[in-house]
Protein backbone atom coordinates (compact mmCIF):
# COMPACT_ATOMS: atom_id res chain seq x y z
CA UNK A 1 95.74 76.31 34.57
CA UNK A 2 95.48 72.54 33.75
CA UNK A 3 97.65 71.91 31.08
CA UNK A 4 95.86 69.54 27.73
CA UNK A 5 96.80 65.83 27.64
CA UNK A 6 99.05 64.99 24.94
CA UNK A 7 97.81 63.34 21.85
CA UNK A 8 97.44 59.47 22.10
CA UNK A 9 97.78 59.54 26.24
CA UNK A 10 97.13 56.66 28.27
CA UNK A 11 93.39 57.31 28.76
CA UNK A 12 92.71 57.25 25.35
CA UNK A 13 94.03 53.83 24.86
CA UNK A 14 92.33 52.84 27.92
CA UNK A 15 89.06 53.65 26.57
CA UNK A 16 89.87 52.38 23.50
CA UNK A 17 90.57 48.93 24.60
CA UNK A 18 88.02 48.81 26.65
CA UNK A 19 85.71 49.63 23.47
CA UNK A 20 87.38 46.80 21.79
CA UNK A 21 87.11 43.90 24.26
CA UNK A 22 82.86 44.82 25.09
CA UNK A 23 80.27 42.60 24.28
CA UNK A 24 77.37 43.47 22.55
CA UNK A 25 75.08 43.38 25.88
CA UNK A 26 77.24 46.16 26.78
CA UNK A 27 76.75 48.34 23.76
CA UNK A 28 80.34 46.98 22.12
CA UNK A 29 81.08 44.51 18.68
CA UNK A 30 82.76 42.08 19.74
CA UNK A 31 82.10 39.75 17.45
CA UNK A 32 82.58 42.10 14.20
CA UNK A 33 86.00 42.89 15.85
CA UNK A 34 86.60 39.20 15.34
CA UNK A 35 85.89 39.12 11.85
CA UNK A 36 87.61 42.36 10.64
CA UNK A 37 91.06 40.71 12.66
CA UNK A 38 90.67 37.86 10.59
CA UNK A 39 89.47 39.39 7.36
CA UNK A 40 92.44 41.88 7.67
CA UNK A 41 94.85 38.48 8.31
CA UNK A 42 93.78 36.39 5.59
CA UNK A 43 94.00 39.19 2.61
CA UNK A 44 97.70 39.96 4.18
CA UNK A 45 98.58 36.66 4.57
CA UNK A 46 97.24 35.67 0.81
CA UNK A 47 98.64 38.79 -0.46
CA UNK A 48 102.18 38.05 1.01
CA UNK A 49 101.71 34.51 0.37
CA UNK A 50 101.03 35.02 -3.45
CA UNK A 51 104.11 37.61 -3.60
CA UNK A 52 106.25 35.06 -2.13
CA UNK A 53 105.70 32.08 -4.52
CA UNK A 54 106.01 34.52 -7.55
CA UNK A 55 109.09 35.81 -6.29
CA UNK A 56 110.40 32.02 -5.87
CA UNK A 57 108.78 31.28 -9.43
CA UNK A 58 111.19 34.08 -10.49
CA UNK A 59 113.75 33.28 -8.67
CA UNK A 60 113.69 29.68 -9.69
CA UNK A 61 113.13 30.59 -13.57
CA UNK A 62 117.02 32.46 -13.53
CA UNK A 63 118.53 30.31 -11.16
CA UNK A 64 117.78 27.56 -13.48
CA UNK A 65 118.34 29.65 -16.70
CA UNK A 66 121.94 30.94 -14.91
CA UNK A 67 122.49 27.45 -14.44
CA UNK A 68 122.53 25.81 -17.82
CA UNK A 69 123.17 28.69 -20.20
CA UNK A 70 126.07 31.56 -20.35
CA UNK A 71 125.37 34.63 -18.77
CA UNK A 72 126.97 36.54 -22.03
CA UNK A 73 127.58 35.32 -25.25
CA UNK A 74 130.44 36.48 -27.77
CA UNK A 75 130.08 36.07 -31.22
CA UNK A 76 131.55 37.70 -34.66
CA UNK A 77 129.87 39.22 -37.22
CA UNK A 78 129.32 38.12 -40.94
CA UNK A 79 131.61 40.31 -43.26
CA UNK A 80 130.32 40.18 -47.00
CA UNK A 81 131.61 43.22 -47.87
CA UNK A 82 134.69 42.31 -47.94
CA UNK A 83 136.96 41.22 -51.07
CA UNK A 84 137.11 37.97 -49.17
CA UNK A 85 133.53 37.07 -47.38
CA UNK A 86 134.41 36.55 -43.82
CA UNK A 87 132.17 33.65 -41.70
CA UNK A 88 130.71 34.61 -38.14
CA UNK A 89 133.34 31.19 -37.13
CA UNK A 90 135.98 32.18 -34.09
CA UNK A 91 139.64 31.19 -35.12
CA UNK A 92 141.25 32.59 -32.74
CA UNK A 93 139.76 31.49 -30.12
CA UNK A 94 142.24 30.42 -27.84
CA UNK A 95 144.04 33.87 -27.99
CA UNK A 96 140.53 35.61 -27.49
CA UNK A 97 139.86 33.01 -24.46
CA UNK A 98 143.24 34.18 -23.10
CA UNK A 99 142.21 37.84 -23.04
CA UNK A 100 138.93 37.48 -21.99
CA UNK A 101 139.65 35.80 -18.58
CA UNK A 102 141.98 38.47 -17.34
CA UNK A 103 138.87 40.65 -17.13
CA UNK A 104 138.01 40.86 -13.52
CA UNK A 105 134.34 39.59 -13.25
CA UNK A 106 134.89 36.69 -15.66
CA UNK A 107 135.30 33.31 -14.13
CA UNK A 108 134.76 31.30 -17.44
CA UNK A 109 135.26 31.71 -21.00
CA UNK A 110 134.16 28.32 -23.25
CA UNK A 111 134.41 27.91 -26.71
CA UNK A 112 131.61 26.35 -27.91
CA UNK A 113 130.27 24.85 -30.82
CA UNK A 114 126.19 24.87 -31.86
CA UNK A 115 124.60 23.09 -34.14
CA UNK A 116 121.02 21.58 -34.84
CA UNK A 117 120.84 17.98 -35.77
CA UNK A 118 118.57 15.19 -35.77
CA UNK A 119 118.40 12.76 -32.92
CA UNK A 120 117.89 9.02 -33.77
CA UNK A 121 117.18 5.70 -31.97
CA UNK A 122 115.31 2.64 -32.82
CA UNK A 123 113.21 4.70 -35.26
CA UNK A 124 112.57 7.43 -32.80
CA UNK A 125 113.25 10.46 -33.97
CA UNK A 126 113.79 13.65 -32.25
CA UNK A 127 115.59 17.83 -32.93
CA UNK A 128 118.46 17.69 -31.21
CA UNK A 129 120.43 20.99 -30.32
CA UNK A 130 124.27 19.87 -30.27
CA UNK A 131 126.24 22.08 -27.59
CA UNK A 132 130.17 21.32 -28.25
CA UNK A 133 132.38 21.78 -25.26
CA UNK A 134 135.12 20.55 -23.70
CA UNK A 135 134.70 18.34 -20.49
CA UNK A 136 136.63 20.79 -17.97
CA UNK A 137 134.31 23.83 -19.06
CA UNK A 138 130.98 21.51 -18.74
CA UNK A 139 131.63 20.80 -15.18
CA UNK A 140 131.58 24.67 -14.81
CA UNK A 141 127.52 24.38 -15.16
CA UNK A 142 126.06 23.50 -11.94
CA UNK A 143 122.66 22.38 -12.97
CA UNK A 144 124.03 20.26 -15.81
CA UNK A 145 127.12 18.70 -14.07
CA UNK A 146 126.05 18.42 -10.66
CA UNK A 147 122.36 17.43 -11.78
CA UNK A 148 120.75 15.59 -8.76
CA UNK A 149 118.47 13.20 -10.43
CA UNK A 150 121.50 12.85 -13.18
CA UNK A 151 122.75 9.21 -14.57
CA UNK A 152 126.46 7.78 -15.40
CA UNK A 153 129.25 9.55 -15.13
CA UNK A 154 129.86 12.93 -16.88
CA UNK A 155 133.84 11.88 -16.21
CA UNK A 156 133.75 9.97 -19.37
CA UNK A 157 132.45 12.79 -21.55
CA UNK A 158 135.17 12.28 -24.00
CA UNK A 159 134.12 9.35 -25.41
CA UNK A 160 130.58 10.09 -25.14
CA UNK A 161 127.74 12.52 -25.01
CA UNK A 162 125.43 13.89 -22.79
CA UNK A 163 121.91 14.36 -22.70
CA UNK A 164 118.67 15.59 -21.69
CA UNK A 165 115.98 13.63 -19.29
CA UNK A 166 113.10 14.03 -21.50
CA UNK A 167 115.10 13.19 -24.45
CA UNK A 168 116.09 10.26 -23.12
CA UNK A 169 112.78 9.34 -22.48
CA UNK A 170 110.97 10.25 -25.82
CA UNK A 171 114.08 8.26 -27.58
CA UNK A 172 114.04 5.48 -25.22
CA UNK A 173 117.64 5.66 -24.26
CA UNK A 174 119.46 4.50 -21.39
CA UNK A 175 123.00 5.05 -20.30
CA UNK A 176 125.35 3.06 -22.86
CA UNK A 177 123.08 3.04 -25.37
CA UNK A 178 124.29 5.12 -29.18
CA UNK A 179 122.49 8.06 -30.37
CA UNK A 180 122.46 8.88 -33.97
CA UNK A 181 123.24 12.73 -35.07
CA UNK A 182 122.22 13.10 -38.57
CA UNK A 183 123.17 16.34 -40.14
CA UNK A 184 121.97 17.31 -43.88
CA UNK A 185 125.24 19.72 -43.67
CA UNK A 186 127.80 16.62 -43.99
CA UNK A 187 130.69 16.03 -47.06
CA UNK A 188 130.33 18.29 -49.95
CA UNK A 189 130.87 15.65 -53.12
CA UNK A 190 130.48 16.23 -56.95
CA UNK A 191 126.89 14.91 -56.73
CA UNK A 192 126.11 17.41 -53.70
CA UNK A 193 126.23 17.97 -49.74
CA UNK A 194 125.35 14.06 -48.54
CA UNK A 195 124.26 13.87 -44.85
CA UNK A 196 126.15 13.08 -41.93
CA UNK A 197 125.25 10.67 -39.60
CA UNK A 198 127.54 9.48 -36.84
CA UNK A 199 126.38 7.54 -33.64
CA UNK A 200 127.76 8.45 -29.74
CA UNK A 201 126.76 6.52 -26.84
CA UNK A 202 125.10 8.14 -24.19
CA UNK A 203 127.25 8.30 -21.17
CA UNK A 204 125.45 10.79 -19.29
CA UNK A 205 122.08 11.96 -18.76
CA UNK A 206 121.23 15.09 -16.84
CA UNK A 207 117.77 17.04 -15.28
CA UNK A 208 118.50 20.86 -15.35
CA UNK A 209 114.95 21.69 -13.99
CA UNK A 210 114.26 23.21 -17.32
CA UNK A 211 112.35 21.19 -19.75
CA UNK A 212 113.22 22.69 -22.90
CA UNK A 213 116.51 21.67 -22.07
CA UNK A 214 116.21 18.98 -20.73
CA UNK A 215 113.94 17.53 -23.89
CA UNK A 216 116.34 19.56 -26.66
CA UNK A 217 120.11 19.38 -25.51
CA UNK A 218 122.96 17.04 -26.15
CA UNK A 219 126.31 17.95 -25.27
CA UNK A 220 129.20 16.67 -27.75
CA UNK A 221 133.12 17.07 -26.81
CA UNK A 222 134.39 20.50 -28.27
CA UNK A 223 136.99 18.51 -30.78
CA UNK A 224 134.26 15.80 -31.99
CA UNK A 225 131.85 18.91 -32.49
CA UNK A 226 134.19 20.97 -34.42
CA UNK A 227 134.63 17.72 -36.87
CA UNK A 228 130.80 16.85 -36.97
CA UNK A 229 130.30 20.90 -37.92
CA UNK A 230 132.94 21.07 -40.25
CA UNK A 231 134.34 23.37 -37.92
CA UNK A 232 137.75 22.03 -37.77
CA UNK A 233 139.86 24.73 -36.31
CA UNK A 234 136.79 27.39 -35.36
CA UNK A 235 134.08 27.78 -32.75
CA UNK A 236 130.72 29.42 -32.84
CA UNK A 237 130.98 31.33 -30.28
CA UNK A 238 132.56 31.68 -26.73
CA UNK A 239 130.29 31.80 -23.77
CA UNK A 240 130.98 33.65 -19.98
CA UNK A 241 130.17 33.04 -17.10
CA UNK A 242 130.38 35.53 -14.35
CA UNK A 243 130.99 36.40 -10.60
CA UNK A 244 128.16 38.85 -11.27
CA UNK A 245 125.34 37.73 -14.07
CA UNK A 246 122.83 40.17 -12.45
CA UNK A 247 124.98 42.98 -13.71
CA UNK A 248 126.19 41.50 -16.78
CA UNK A 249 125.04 44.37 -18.92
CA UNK A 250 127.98 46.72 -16.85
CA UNK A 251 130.43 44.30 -18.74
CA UNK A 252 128.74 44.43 -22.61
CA UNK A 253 131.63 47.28 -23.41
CA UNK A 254 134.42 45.76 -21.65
CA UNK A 255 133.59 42.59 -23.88
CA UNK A 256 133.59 44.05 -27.08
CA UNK A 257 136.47 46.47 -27.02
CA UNK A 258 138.44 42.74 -25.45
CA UNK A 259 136.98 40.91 -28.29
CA UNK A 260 137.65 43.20 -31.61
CA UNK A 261 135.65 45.06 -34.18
CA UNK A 262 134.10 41.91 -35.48
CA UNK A 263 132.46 40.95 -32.13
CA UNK A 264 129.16 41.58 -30.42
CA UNK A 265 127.61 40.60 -26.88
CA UNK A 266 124.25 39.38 -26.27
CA UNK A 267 123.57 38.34 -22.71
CA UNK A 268 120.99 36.16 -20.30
CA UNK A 269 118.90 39.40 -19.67
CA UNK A 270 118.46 39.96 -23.79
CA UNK A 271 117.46 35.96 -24.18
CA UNK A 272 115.10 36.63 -21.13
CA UNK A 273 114.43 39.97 -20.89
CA UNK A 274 111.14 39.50 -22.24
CA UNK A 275 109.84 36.93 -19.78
CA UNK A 276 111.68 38.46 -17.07
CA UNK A 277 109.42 42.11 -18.26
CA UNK A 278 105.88 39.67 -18.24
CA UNK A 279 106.29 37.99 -14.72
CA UNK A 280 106.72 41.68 -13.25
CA UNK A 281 103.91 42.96 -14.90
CA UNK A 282 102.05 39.78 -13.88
CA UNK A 283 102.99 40.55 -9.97
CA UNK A 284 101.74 44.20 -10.50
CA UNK A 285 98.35 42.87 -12.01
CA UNK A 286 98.31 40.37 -9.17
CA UNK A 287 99.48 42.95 -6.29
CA UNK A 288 96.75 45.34 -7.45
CA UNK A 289 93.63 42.03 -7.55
CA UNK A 290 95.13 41.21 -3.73
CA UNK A 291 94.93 44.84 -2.86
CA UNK A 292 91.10 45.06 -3.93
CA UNK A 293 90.95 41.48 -0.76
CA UNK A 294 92.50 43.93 1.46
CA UNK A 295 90.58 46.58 1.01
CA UNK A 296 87.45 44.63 1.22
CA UNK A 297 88.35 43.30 4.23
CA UNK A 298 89.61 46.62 5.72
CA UNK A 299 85.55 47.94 5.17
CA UNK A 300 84.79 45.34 7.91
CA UNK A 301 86.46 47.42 10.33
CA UNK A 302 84.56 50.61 9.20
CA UNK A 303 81.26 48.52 9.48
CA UNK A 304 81.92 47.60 12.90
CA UNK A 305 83.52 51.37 13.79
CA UNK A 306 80.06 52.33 12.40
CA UNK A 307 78.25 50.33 14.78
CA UNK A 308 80.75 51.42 17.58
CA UNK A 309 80.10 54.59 17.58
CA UNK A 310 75.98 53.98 17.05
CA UNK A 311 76.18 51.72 20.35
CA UNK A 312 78.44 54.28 22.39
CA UNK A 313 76.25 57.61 21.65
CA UNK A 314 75.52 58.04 25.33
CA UNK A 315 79.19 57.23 26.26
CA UNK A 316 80.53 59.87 23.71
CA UNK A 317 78.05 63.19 24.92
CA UNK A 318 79.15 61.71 28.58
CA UNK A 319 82.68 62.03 27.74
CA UNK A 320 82.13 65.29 25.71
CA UNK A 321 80.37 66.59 28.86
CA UNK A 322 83.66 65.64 31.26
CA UNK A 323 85.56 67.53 29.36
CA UNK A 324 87.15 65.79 26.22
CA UNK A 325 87.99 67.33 23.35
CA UNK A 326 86.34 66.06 19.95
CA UNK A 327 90.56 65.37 19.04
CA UNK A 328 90.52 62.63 22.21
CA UNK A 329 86.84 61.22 20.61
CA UNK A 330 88.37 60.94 17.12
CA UNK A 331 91.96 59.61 18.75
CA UNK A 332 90.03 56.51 20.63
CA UNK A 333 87.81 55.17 17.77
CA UNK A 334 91.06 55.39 15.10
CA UNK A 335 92.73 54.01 17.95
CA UNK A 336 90.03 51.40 17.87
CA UNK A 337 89.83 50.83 14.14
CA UNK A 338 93.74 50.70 13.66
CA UNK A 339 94.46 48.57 16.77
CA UNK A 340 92.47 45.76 14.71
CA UNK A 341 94.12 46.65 11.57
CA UNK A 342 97.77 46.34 12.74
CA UNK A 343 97.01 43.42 14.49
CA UNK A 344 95.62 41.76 11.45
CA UNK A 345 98.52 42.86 9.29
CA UNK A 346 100.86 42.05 11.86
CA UNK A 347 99.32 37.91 11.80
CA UNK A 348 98.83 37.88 8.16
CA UNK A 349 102.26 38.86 8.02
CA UNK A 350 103.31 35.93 9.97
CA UNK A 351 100.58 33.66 8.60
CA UNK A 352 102.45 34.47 5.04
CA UNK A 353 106.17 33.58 6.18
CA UNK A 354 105.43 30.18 7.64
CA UNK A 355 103.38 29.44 4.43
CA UNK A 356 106.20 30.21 2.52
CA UNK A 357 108.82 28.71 4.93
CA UNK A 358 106.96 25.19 4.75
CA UNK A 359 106.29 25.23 1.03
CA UNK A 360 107.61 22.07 0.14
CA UNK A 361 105.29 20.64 3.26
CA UNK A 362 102.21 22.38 1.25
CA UNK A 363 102.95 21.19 -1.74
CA UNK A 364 102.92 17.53 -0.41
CA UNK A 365 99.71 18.13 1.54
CA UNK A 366 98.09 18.80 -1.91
CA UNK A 367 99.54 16.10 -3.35
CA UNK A 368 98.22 13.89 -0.35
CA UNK A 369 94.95 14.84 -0.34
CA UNK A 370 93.98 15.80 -4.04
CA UNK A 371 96.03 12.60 -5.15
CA UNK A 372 97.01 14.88 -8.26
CA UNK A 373 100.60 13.33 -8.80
CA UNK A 374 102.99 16.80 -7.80
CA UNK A 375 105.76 14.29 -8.00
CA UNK A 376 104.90 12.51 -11.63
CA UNK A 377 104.33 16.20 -13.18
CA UNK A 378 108.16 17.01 -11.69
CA UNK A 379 108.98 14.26 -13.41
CA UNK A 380 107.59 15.28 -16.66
CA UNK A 381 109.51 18.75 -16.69
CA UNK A 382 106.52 20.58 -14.38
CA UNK A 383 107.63 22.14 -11.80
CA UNK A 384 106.89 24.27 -8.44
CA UNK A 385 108.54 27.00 -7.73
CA UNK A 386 109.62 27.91 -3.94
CA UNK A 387 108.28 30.45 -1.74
CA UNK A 388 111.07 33.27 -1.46
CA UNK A 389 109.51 36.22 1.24
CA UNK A 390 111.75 39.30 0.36
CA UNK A 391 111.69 42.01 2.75
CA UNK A 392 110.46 45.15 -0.01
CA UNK A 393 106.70 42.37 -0.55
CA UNK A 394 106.74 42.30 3.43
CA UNK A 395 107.06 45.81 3.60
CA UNK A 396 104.48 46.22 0.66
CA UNK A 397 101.84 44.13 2.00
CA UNK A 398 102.42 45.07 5.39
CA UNK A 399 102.22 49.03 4.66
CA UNK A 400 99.22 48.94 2.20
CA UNK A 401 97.44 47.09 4.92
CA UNK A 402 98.16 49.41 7.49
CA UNK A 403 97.80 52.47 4.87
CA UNK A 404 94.14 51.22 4.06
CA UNK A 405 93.04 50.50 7.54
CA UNK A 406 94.30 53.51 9.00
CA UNK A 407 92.92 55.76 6.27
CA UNK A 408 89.53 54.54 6.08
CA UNK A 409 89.21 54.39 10.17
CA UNK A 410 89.58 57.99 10.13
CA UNK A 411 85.83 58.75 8.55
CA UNK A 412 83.70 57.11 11.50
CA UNK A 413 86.11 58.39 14.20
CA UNK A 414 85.84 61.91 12.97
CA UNK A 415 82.00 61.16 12.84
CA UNK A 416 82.12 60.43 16.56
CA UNK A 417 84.28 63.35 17.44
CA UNK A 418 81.54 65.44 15.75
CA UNK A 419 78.82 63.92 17.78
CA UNK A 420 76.69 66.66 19.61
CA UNK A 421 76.74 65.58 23.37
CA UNK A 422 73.24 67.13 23.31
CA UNK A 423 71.68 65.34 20.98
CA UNK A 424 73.42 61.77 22.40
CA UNK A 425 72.78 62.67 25.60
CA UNK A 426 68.70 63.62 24.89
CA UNK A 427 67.03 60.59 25.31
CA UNK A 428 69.21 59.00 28.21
């Protein structure tokens, strides 16, 4: 007895292929078989392209964040209760500062000083958010301190301050130049509180990539800004930095029971949870618009299966007559319809990475041949994120792809494996 071919055997990919490759003078699609390939390529390779700038746009948003603000924050709670009201100030900061950086994930603990003031120059006036900190502890914030489009020299932060990009701009100041701070919290006097108003010159001027830093922040010496603040012996609060700031909420209870019962953490992911929460519901809503392309694009196979099995009738009942079962008929028209779907995936795929490799190279293309100034709206606190491919959006592309062209190639194969041989056959 002759035993049944196994499912997917050589012949069957034989046939199929040879299905593939025919022209239409010989009954095949050639042609359609073209455009499905490259329908199936472009919605994979915009699908994976669009997933890998949001993912850089993410990944550029926290880098930047991580880079000019704490990952946690500690500060101390009002106590009116009390017989005595207690302030939210830090006195004992240095001992606190002491405990804190024995904890194992913390690499930085700075006492800091905030305050809002108003900026001054030449008539130009501008809010100013006042950061106190000492030098060594500045130079601890990467996209502050090791700015690359920064001016002066952040080593003479003592007898200085430094500031934003666009704030230098919209004041007009250079490095050297002073920069009034005017406070309406200055020296309490029998006739009331009279404003203080000191002037610093500018000694440094950084570009964090951020522009509402980058327009808002000055940074003042810890000692000056505890004197400015009437804060003469206190800090605000004491910011961390960690080995770990994407699992900075594992170390919320370590802080606190380190810090007292007056204390309480908030942390990067509670200043940005929000916007963290809207980009991935924007990459859902845009993964599910780019999955509607693909899908599209996966009917052109069906259209040309269709027309596959319309052109092959005679080929099918001949087939069916030598002996094939309808399983082989159904196995070499998916075989047909998913051989251009993989393929498809498998160069949108690649199309995707290299766009995403060479983004810098795109975005200069644009700005060559739409003239629209990438490098001036950089300058003006715009920017453009990278392309970062991850491997779970390769893997998602990649799989609904395949998912949607295998699925739907399964309805005119099992229409062909139905075919009667009698009726295809009848008019030959």
């Amino acid at each position: 007895m002759a035993s049944t071919p196994p499912p997917f055997a050589r012949f069957e990919w034989m046939i199929a292929w040879r299905y593939l490759r025919a022209r239409k003078a010989d009954g095949g699609v050639s042609v359609m078989t073209w455009i499905s390939l490259i329908g199936i390529s472009l919605a994979v390779f915009a699908l994976v392209a669009t997933l890998a700038v949001r993912e850089g746009l993410r990944s550029d948003i926290i880098q930047t964040m991580l880079g000019t603000n704490a990952h946690a924050e500690i500060h101390y709670r009002r106590d009116f209760s009390a017989e005595i009201p207690v302030d939210h100030l830090i006195r004992d900061y240095s001992e606190l500062v002491d405990r804190i950086v024995e904890l194992p994930e913390v690499t930085l603990a700075s006492p800091l000083v905030r305050g809002q003031v108003m900026g001054s120059y030449r008539g130009r006036n501008l809010p100013v958010d006042v950061f106190g900190i000492s030098a060594d502890d500045l130079q601890n914030y990467p996209k502050i301190a090791a700015s690359d489009e920064a001016i002066g020299d952040l080593g003479n932060f003592d007898s200085g301050v430094a500031i934003g990009a666009m704030m230098a701009r919209q004041l007009g100041v250079t490095v050297g130049d002073r920069i009034k701070l005017i406070s309406p919290d200055g020296v309490k006097t029998p006739m009331g509180t009279s404003p203080r108003v000191s002037a610093y010159e500018v000694v440094f001027i950084f570009s964090s990539g951020q522009g509402f830093v980058d327009q808002s922040r000055l940074y003042l010496p810890l000692g000056e800004a505890q004197s400015f603040f009437n804060r003469e012996g206190a800090v605000d609060q004491i910011d961390l930095r960690l080995t770990s700031p994407e699992q900075v909420g594992q170390m919320v209870l370590p802080l606190m029971r380190t810090s007292g019962d007056r204390a309480y953490v908030t942390t990067w992911q509670d200043r940005a949870g929000s916007m963290i929460q809207a980009l991935k519901m924007q990459d859902n809503a845009i993964f599910i618009v780019l999955s509607i392309l693909v899908l599209i694009a996966s009917l052109n196979i069906v259209s040309g299966l269709i027309m596959l099995v319309k052109n092959k009738g005679r080929d099918i009942g001949i087939l069916r007559t030598m002996g094939l079962s309808q399983g082989s008929i159904l196995r070499v028209f998916f075989l047909c319809g998913a051989s251009v779907g993989t393929v498809g995936t498998l160069f949108g795929v690649l199309l995707g990475v290299i766009f995403a490799a060479n983004i810098d190279s795109i975005y200069g293309l644009v700005d060559w041949i739409t003239g629209s100034g990438v490098r001036d709206l950089e300058a003006n606190g715009f920017f453009f994120p990278s392309a970062v491919v991850t491997i779970g959006d390769v893997t998602a592309a990649a799989g609904l792809s395949l998912a949607l062209s295998w699925f739907i190639t399964f309805f005119p194969a099992r229409r062909a494996a139905r075919m009667n041989p009698i009726e295809a056959l009848r008019y030959e």
